[in-house]
C-alpha atoms as a PDB file:
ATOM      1  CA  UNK A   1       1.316  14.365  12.579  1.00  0.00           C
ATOM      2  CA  UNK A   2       1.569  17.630  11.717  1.00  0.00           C
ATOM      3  CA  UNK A   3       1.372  20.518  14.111  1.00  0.00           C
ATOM      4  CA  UNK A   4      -1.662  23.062  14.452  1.00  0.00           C
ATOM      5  CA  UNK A   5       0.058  26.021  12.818  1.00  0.00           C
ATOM      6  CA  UNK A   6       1.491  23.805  10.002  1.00  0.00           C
ATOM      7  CA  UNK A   7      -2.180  22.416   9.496  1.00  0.00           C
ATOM      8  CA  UNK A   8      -3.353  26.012   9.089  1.00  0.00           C
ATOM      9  CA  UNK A   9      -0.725  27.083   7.216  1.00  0.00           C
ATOM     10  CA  UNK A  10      -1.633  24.303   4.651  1.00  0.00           C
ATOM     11  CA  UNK A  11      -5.281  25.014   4.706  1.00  0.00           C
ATOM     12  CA  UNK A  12      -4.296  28.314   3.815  1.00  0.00           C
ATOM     13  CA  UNK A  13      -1.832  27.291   1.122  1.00  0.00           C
ATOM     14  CA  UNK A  14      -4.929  25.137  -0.166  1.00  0.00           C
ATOM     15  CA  UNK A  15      -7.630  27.805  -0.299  1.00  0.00           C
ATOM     16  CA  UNK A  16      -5.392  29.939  -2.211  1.00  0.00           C
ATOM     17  CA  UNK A  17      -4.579  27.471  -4.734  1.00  0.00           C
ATOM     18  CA  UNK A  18      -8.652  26.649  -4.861  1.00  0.00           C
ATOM     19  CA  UNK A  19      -9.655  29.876  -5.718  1.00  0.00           C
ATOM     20  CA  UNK A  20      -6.489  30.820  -8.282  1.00  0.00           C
ATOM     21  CA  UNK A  21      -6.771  28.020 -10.093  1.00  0.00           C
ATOM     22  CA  UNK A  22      -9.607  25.746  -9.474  1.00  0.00           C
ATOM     23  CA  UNK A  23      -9.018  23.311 -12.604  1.00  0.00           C
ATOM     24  CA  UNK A  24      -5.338  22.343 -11.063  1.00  0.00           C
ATOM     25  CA  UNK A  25      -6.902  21.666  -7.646  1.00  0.00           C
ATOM     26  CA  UNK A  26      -9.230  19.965  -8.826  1.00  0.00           C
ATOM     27  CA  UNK A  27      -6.511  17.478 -10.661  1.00  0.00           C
ATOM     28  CA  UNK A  28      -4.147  17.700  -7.693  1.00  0.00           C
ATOM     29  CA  UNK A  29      -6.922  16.468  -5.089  1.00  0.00           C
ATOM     30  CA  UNK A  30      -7.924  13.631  -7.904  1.00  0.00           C
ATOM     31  CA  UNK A  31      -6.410  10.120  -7.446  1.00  0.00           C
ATOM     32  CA  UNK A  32      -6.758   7.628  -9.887  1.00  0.00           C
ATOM     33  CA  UNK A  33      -7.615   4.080  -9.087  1.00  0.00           C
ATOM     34  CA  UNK A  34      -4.753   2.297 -10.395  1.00  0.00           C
ATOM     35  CA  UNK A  35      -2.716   5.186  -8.393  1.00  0.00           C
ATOM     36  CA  UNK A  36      -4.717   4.104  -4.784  1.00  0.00           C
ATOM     37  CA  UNK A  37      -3.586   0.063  -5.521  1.00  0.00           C
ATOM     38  CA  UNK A  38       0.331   1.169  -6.513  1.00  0.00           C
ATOM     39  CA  UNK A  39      -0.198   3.303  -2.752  1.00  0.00           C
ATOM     40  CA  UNK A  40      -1.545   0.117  -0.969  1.00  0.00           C
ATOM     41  CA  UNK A  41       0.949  -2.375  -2.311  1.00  0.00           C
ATOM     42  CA  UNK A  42       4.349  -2.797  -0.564  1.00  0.00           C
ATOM     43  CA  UNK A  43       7.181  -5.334  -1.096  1.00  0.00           C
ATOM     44  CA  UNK A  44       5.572  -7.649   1.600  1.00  0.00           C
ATOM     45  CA  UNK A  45       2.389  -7.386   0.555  1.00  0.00           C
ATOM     46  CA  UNK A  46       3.171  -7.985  -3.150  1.00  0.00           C
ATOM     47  CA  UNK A  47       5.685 -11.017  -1.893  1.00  0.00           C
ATOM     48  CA  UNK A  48       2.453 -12.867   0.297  1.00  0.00           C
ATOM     49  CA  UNK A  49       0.465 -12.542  -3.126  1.00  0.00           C
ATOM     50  CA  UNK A  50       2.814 -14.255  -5.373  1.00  0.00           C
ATOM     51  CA  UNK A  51       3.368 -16.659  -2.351  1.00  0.00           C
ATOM     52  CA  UNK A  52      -0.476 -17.079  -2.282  1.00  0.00           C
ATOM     53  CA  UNK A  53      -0.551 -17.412  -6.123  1.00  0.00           C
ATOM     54  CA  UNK A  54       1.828 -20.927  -5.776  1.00  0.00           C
ATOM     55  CA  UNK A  55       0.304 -21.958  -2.706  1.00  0.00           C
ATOM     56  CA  UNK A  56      -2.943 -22.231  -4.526  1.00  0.00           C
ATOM     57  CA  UNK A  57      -0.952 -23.382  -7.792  1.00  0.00           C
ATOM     58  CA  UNK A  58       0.685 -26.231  -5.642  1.00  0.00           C
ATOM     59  CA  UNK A  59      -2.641 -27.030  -4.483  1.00  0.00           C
ATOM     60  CA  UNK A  60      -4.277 -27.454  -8.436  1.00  0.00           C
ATOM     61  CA  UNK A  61      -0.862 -29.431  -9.093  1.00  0.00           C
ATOM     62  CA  UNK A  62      -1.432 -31.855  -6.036  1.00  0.00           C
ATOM     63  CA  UNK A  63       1.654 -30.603  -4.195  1.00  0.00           C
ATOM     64  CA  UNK A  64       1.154 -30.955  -1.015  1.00  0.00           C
ATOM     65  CA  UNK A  65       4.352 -29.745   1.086  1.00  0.00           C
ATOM     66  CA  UNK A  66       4.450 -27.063  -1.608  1.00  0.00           C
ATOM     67  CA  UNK A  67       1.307 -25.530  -0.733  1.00  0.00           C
ATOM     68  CA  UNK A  68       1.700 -25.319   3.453  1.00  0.00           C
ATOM     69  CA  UNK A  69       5.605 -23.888   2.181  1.00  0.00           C
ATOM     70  CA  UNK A  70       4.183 -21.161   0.168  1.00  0.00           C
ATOM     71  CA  UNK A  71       0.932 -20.671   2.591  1.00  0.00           C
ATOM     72  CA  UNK A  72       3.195 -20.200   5.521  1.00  0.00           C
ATOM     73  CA  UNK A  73       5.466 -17.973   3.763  1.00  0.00           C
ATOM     74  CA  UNK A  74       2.548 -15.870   2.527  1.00  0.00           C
ATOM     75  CA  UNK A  75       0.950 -15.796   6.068  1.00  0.00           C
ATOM     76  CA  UNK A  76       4.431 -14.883   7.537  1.00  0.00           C
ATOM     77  CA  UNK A  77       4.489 -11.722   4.883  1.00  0.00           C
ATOM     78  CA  UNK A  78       1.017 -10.477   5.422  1.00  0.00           C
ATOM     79  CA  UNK A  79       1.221 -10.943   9.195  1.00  0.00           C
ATOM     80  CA  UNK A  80       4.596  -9.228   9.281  1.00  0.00           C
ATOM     81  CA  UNK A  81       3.514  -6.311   7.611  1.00  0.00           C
ATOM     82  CA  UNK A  82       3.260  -4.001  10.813  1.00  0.00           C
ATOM     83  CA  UNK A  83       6.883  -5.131  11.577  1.00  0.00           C
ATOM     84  CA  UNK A  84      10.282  -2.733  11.343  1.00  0.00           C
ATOM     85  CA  UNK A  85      12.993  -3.028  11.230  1.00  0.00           C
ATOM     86  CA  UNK A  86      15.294  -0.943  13.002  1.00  0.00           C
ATOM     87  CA  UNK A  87      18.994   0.305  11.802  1.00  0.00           C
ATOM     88  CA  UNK A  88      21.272   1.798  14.100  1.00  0.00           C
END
């Protein structure tokens, strides 16, 4: 979180570049879609997906142990997302 001063000091920064050039702003402030899914997908959450992808593919195949192997892995992933881990 930024501080108050540093929030201003942005705001200001912004402003200026809004009424200098308003085109660039405008393209700046734009994000495209395929831009907001790159921004929500991490390693984990692209790992549970492919691990959801064979747990459902082990389930067409009639596999059974393949599909609680890949569902648990893919549940382990996308519940472990708000984990860290912590280097000292």
């Amino acid at each position: 979180m930024l501080r108050r001063y540093e929030r201003r000091l942005l705001e200001e920064i912004e402003r200026q570049l809004c009424s200098e050039d308003p085109e660039f702003a405008q393209r700046m402030t734009h994000v495209r879609p395929f831009m907001k899914v790159l921004g929500w997908l991490t390693v984990r959450r692209a790992l549970g997906i492919v691990a959801a992808f064979l747990a459902l593919l082990c389930v067409v195949f009639n596999e059974g142990t393949g599909f609680f192997v890949a569902g648990a892995l893919a549940a382990a992933l996308f519940m472990s997302e708000s984990w860290q881990i912590q280097t000292e």
